[in-house]
PDB file of N, CA and C in Angstrom:
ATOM      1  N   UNK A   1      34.190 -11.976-129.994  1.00  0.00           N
ATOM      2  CA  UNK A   1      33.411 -12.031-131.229  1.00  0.00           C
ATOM      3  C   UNK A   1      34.366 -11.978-132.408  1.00  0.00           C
ATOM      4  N   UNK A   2      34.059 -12.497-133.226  1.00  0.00           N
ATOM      5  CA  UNK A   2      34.904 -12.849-134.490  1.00  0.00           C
ATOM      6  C   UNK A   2      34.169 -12.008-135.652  1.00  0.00           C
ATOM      7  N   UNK A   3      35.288 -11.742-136.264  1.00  0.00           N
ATOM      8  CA  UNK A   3      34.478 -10.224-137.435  1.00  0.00           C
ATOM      9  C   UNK A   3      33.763 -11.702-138.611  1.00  0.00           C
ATOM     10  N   UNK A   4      32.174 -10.309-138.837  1.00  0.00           N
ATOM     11  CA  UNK A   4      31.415 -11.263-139.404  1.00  0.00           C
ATOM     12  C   UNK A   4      31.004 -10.896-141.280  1.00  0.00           C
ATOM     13  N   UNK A   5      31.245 -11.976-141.901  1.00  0.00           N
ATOM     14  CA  UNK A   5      31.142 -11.507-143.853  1.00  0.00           C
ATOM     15  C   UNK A   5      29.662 -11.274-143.705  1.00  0.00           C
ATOM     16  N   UNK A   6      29.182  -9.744-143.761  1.00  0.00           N
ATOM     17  CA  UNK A   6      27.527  -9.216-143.528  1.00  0.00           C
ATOM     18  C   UNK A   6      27.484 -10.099-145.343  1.00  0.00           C
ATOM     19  N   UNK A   7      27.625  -9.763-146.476  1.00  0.00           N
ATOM     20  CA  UNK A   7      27.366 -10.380-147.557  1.00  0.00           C
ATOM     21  C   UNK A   7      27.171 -11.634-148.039  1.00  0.00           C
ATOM     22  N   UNK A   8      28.190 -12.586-147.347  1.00  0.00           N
ATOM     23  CA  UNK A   8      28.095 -14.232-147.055  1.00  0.00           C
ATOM     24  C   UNK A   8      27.005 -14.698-146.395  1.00  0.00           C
ATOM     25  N   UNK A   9      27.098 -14.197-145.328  1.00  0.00           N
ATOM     26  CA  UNK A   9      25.565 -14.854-144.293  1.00  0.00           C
ATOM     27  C   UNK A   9      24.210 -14.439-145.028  1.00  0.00           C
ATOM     28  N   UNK A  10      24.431 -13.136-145.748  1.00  0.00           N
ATOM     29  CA  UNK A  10      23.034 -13.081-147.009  1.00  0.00           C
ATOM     30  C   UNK A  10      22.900 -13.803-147.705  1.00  0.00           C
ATOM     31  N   UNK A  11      24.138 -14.254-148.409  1.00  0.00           N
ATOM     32  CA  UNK A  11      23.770 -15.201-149.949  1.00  0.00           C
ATOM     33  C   UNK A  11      23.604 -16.154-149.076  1.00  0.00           C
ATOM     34  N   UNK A  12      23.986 -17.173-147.821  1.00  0.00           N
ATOM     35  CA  UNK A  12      23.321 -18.535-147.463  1.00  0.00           C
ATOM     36  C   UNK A  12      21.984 -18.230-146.591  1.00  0.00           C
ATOM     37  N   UNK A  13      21.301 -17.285-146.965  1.00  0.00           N
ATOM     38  CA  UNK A  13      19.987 -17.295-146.497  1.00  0.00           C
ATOM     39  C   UNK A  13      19.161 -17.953-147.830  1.00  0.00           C
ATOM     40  N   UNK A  14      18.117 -19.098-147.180  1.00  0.00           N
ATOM     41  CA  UNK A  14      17.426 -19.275-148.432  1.00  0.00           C
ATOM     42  C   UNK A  14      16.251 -18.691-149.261  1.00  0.00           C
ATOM     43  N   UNK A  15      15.504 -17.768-148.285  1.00  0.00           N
ATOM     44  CA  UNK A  15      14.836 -17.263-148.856  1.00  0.00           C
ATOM     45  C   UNK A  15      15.084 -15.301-148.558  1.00  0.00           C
ATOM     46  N   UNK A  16      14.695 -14.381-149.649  1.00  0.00           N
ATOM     47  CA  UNK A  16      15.220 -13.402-149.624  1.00  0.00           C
ATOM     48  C   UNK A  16      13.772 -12.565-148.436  1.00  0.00           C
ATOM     49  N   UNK A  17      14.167 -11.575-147.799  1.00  0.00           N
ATOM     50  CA  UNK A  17      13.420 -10.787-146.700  1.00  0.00           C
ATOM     51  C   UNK A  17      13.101 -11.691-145.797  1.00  0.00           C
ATOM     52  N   UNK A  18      13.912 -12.491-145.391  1.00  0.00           N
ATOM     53  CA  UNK A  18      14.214 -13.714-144.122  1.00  0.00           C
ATOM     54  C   UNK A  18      15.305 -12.977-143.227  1.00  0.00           C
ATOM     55  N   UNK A  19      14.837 -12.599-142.294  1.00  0.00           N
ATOM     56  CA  UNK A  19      16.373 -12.059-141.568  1.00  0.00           C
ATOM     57  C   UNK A  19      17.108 -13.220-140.963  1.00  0.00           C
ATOM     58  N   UNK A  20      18.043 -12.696-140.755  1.00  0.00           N
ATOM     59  CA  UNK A  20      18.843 -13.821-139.981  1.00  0.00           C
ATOM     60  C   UNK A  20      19.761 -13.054-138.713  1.00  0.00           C
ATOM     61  N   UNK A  21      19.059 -13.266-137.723  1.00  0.00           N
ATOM     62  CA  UNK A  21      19.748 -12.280-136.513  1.00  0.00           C
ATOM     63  C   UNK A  21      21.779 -12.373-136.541  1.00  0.00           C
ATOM     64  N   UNK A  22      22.266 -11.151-136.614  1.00  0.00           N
ATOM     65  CA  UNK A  22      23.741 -11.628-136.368  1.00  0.00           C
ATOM     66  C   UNK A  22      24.493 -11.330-135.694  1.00  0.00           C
ATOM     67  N   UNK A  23      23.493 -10.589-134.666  1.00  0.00           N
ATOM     68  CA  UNK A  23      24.354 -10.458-133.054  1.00  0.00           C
ATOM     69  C   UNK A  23      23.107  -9.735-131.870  1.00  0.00           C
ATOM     70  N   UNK A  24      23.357 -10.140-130.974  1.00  0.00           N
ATOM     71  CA  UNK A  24      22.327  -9.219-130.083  1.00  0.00           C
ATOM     72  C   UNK A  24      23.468  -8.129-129.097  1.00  0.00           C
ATOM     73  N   UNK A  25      22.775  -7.406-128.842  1.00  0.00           N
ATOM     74  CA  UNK A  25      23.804  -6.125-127.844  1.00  0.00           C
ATOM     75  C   UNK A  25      22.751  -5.637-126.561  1.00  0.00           C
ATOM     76  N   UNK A  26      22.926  -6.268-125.774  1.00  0.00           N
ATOM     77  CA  UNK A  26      21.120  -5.474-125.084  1.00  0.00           C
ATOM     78  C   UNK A  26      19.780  -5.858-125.842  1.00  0.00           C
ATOM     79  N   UNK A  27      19.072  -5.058-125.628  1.00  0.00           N
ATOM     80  CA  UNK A  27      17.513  -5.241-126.327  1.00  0.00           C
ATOM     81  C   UNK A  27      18.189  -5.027-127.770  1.00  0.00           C
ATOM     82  N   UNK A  28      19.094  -4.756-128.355  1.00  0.00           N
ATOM     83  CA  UNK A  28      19.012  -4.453-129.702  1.00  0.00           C
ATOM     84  C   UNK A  28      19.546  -5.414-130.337  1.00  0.00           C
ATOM     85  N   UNK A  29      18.878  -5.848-131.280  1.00  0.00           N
ATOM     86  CA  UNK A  29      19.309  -7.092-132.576  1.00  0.00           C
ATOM     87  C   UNK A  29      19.811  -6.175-134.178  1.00  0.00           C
ATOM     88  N   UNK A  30      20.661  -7.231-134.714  1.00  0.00           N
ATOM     89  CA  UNK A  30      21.523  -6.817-135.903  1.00  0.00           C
ATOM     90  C   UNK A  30      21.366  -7.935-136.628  1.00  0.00           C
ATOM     91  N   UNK A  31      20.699  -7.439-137.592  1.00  0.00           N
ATOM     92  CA  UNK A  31      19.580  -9.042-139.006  1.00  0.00           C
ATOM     93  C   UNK A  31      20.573  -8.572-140.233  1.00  0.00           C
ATOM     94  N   UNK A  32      20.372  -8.974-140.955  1.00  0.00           N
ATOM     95  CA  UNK A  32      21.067  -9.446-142.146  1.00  0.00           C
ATOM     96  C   UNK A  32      19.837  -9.983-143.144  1.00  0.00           C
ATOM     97  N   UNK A  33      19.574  -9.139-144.596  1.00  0.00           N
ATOM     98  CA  UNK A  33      18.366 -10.173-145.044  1.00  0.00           C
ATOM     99  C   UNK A  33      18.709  -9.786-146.379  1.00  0.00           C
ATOM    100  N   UNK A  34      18.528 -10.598-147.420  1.00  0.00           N
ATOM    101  CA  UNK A  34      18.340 -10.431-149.247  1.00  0.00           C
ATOM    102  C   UNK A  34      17.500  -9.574-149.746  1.00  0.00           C
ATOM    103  N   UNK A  35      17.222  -8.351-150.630  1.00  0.00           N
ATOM    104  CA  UNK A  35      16.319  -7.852-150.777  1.00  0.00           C
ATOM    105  C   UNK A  35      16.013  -8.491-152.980  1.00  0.00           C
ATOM    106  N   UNK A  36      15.341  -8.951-153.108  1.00  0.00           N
ATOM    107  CA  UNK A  36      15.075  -9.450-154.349  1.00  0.00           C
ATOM    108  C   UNK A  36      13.841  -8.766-155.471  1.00  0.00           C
ATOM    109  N   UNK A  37      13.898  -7.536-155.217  1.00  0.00           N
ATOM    110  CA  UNK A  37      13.027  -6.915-156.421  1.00  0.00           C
ATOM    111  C   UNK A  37      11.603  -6.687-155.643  1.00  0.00           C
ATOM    112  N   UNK A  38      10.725  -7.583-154.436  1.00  0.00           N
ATOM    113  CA  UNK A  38       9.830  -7.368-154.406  1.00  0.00           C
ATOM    114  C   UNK A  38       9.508  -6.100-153.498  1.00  0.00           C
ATOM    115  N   UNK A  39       8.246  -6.229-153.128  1.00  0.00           N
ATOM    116  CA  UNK A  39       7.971  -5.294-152.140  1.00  0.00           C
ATOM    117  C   UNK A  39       7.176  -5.657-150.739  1.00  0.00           C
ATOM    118  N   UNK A  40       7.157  -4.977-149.910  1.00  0.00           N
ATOM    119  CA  UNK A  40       7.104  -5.537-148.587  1.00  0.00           C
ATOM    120  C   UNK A  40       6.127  -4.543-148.183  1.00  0.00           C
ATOM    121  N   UNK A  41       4.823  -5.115-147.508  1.00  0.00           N
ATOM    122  CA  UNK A  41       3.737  -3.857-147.170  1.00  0.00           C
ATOM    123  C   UNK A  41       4.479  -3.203-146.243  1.00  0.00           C
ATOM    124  N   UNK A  42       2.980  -1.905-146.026  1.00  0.00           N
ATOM    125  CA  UNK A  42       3.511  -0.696-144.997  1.00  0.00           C
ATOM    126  C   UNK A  42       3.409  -1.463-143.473  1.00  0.00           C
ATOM    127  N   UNK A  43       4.576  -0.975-142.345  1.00  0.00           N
ATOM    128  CA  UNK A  43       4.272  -1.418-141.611  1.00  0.00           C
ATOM    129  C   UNK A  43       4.825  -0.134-140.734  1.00  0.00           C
ATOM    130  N   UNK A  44       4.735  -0.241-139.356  1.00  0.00           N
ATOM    131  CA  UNK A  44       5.356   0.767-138.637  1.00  0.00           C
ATOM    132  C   UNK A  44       5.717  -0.383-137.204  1.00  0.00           C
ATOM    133  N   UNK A  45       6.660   0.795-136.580  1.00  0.00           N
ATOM    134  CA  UNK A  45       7.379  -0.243-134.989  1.00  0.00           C
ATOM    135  C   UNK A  45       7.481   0.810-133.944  1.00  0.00           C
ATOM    136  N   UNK A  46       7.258   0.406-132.944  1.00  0.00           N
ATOM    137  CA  UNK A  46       7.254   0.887-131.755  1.00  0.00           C
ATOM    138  C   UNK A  46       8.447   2.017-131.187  1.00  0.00           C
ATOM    139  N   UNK A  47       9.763   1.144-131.912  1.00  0.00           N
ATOM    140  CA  UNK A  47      11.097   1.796-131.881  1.00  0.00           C
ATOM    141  C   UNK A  47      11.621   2.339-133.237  1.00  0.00           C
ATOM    142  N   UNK A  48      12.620   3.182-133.253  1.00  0.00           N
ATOM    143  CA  UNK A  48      13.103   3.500-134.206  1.00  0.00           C
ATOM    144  C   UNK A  48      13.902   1.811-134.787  1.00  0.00           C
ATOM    145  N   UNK A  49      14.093   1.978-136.217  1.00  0.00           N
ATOM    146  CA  UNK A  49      15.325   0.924-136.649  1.00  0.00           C
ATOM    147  C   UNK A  49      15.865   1.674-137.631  1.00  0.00           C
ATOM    148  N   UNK A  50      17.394   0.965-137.735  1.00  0.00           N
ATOM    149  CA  UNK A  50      18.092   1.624-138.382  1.00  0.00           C
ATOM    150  C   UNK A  50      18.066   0.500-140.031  1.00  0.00           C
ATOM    151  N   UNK A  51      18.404   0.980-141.136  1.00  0.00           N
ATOM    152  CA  UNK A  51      18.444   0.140-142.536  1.00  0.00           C
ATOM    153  C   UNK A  51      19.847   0.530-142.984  1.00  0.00           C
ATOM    154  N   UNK A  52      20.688  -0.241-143.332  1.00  0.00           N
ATOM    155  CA  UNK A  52      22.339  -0.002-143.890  1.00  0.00           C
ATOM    156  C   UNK A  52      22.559  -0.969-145.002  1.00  0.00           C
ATOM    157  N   UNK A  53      22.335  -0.097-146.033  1.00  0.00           N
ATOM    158  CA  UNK A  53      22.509  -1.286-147.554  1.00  0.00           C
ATOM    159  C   UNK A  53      23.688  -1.158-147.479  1.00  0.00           C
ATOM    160  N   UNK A  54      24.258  -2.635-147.520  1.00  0.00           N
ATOM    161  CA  UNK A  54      25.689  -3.220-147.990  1.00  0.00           C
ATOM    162  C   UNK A  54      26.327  -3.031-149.428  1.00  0.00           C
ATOM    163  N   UNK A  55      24.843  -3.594-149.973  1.00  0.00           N
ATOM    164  CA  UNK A  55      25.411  -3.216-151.362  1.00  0.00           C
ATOM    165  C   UNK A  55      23.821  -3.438-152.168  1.00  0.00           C
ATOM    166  N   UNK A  56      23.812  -2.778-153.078  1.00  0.00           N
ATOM    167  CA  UNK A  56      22.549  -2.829-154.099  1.00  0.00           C
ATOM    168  C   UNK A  56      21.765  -1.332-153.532  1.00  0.00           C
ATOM    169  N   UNK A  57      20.900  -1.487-153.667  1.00  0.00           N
ATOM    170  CA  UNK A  57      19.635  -0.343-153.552  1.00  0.00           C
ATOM    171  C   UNK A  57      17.986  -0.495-153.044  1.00  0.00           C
ATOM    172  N   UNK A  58      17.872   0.264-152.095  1.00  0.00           N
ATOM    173  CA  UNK A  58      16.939   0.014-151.029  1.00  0.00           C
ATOM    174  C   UNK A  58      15.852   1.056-151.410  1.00  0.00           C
ATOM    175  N   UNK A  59      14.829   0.689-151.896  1.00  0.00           N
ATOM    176  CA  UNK A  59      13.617   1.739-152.574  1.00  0.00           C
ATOM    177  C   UNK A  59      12.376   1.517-151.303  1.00  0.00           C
ATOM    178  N   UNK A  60      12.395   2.912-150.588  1.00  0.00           N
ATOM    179  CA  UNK A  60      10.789   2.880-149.549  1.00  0.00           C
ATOM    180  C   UNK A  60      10.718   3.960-149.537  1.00  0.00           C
ATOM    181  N   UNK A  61       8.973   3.824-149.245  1.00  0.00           N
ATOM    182  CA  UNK A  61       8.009   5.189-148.997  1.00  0.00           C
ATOM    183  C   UNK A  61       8.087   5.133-147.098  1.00  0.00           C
ATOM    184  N   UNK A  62       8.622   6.284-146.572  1.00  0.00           N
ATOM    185  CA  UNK A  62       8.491   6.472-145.555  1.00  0.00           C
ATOM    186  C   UNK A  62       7.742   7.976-145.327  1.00  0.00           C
ATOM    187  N   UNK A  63       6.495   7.595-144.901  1.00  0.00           N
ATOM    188  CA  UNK A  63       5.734   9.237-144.348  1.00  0.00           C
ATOM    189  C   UNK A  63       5.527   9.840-145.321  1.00  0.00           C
ATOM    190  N   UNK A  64       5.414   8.774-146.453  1.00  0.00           N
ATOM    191  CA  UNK A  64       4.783   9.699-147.378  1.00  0.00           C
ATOM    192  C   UNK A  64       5.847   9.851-148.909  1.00  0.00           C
ATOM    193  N   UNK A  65       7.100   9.674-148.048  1.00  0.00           N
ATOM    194  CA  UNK A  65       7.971  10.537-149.176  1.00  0.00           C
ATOM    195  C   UNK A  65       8.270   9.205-149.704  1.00  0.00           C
ATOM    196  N   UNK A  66       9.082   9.123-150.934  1.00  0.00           N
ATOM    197  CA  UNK A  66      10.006   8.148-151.837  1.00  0.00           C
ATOM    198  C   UNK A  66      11.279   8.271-151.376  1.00  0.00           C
ATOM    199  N   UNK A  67      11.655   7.190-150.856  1.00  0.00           N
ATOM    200  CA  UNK A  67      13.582   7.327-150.466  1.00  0.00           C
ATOM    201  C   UNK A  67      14.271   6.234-151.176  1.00  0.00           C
ATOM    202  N   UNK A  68      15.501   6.814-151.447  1.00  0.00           N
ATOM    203  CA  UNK A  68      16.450   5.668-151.988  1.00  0.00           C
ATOM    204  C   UNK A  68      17.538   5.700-151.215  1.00  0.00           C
ATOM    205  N   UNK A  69      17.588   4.789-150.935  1.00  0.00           N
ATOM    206  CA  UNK A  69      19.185   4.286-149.948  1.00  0.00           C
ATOM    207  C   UNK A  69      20.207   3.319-150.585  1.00  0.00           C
ATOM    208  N   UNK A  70      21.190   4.047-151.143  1.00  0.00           N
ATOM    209  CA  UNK A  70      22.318   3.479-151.439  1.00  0.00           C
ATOM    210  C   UNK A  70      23.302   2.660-151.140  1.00  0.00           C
ATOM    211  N   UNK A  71      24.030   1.613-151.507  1.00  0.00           N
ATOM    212  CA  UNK A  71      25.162   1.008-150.945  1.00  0.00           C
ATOM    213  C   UNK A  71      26.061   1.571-149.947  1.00  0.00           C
ATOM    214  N   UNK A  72      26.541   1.773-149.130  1.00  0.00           N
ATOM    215  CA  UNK A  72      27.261   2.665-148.064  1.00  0.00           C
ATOM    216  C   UNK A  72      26.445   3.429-147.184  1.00  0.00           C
ATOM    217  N   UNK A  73      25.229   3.513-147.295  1.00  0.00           N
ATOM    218  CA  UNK A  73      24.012   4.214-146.745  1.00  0.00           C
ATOM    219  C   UNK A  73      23.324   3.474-145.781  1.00  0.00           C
ATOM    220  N   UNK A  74      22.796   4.819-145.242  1.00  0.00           N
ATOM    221  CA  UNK A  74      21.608   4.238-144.298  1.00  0.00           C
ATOM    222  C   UNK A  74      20.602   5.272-143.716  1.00  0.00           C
ATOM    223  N   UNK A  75      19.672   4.442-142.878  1.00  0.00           N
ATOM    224  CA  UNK A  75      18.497   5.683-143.139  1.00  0.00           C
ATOM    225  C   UNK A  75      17.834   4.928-142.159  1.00  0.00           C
ATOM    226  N   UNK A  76      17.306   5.942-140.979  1.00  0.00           N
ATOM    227  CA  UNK A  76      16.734   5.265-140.106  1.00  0.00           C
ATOM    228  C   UNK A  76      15.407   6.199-139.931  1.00  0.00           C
ATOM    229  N   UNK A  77      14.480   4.784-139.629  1.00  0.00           N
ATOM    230  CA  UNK A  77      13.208   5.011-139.608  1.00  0.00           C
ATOM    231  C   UNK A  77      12.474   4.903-138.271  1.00  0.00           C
ATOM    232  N   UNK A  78      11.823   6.708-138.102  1.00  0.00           N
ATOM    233  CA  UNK A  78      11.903   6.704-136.820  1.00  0.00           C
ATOM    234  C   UNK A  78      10.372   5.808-136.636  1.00  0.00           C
ATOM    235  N   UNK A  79      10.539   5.848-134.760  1.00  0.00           N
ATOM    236  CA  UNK A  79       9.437   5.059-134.294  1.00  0.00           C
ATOM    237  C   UNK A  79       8.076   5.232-134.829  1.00  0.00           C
ATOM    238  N   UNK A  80       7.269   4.415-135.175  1.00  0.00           N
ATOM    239  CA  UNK A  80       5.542   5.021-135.335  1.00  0.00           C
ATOM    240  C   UNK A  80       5.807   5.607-136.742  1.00  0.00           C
ATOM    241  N   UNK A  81       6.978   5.839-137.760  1.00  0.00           N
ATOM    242  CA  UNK A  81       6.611   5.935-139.185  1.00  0.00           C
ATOM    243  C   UNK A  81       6.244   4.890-140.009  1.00  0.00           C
ATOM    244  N   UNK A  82       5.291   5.254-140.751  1.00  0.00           N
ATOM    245  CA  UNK A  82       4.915   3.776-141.471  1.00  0.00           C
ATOM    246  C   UNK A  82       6.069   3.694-142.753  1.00  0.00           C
ATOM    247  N   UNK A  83       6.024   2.839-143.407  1.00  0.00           N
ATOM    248  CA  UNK A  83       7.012   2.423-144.550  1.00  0.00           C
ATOM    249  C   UNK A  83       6.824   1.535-144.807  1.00  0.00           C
ATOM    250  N   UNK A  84       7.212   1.206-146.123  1.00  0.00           N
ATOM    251  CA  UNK A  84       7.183   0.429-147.102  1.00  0.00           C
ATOM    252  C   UNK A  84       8.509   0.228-147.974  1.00  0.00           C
ATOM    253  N   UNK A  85       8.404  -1.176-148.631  1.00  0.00           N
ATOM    254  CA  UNK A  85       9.692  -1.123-149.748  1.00  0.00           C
ATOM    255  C   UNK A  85       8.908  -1.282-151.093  1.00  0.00           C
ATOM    256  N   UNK A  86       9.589  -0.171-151.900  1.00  0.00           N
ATOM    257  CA  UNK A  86       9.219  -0.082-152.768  1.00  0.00           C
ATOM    258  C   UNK A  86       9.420  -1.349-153.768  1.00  0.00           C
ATOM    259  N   UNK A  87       9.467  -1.850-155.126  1.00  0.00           N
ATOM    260  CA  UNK A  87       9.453  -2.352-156.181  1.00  0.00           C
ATOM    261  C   UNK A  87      11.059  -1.912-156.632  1.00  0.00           C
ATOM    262  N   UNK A  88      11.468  -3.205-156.665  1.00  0.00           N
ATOM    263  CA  UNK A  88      12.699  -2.700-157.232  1.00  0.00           C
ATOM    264  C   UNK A  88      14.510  -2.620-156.277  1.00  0.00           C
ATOM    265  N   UNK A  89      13.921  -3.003-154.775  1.00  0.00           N
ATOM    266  CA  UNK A  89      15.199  -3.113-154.057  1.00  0.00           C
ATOM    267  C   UNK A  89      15.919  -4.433-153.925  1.00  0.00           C
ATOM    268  N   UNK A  90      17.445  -4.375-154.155  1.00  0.00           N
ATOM    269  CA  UNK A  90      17.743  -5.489-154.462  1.00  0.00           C
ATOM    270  C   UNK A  90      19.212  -5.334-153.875  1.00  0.00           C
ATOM    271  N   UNK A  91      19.789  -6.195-152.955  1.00  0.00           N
ATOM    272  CA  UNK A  91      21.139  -6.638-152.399  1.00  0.00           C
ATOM    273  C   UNK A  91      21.408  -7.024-150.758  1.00  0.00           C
ATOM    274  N   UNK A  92      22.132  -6.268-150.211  1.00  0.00           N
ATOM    275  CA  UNK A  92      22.064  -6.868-149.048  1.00  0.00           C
ATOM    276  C   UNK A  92      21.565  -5.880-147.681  1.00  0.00           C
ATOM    277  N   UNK A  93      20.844  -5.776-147.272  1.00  0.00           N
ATOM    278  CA  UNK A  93      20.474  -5.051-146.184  1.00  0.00           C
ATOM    279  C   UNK A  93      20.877  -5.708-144.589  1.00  0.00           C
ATOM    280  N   UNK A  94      21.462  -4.496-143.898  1.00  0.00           N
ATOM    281  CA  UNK A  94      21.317  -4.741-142.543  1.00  0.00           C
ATOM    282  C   UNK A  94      20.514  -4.121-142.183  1.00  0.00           C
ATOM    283  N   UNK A  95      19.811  -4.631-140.657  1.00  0.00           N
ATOM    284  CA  UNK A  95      18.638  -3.951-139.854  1.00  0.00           C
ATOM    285  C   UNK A  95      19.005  -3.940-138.437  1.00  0.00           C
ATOM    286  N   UNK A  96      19.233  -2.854-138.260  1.00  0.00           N
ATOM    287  CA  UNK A  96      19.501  -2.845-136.510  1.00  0.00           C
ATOM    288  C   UNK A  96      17.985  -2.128-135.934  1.00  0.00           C
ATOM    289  N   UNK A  97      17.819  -2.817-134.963  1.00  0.00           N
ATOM    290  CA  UNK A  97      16.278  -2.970-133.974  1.00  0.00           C
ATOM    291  C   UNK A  97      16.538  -3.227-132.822  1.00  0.00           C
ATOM    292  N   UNK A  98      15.710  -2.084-132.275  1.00  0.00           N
ATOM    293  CA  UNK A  98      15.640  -1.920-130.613  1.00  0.00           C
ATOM    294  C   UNK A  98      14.322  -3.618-130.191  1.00  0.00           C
ATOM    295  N   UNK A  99      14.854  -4.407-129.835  1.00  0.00           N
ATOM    296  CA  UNK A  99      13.572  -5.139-128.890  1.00  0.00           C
ATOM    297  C   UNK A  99      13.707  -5.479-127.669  1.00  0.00           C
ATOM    298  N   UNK A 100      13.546  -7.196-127.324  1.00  0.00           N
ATOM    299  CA  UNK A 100      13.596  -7.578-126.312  1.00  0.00           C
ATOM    300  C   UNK A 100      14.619  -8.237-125.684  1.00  0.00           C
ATOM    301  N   UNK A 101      15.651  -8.612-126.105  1.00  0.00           N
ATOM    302  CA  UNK A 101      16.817  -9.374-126.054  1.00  0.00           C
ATOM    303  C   UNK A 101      17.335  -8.923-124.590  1.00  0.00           C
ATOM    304  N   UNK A 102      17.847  -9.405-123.283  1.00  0.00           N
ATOM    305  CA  UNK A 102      18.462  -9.085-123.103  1.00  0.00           C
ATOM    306  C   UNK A 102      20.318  -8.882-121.916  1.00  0.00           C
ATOM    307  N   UNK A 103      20.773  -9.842-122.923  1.00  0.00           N
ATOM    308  CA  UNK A 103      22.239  -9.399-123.139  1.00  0.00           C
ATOM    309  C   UNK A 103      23.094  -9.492-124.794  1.00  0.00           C
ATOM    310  N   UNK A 104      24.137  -9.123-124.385  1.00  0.00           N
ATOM    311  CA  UNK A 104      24.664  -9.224-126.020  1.00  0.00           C
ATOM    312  C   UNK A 104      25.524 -10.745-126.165  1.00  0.00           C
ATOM    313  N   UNK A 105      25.206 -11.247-127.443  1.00  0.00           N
ATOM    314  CA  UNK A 105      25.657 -12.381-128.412  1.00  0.00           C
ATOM    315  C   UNK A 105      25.827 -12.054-129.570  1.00  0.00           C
ATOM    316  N   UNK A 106      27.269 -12.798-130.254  1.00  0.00           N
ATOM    317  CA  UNK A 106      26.947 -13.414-131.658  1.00  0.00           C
ATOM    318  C   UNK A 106      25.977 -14.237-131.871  1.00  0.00           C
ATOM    319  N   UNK A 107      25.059 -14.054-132.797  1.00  0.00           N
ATOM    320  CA  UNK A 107      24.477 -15.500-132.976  1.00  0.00           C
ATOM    321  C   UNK A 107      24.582 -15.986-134.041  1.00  0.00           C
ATOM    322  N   UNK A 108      24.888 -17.346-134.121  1.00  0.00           N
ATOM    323  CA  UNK A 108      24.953 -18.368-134.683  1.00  0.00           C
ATOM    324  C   UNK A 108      24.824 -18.158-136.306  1.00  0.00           C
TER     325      UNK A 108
END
């Protein structure tokens, strides 16, 4: 595997909260997506996932509370919590997620 620019593969995404898978490891996938000011309803997942802002600022209500996740940060949201993104998050987010995948790849 060849080391991958997490910030590059964001800006050539064309639309922003589009993931773009950028490696699988087992059942677990590693997305890459733009976050552009809006907000994204509540949803909840079966598995925990993990959120790692690259850079900018990541605004969600998880369980209730208001969180902010910073550039260098991350914050994982356990299984069966609902969440939301707030109004206002904007740069590059990674998402690591337990699913179905299974062996590990770069992808494409």
């Amino acid at each position: 595997m060849n080391p991958v620019d997490v910030p590059s593969r964001a800006a050539e995404l064309p639309d922003a909260w589009s993931p773009l898978v950028l490696a699988r490891i087992g059942p677990t996938e590693v997305k890459v997506l733009r976050m552009d000011g809006r907000t994204v309803p509540v949803e909840s997942h079966e598995t925990a996932e993990t959120l790692l802002v690259v850079d900018g600022t990541l605004r969600l209500t998880a369980d209730g509370a208001e969180i902010e996740v910073r550039a260098g940060e991350m914050y994982v949201v356990e299984a069966g919590v609902e969440h939301a993104v707030r109004p206002g998050s904007r740069g590059t987010l990674v998402i690591v997620e337990h699913g179905s995948v299974e062996r590990g790849s770069l992808a494409a």
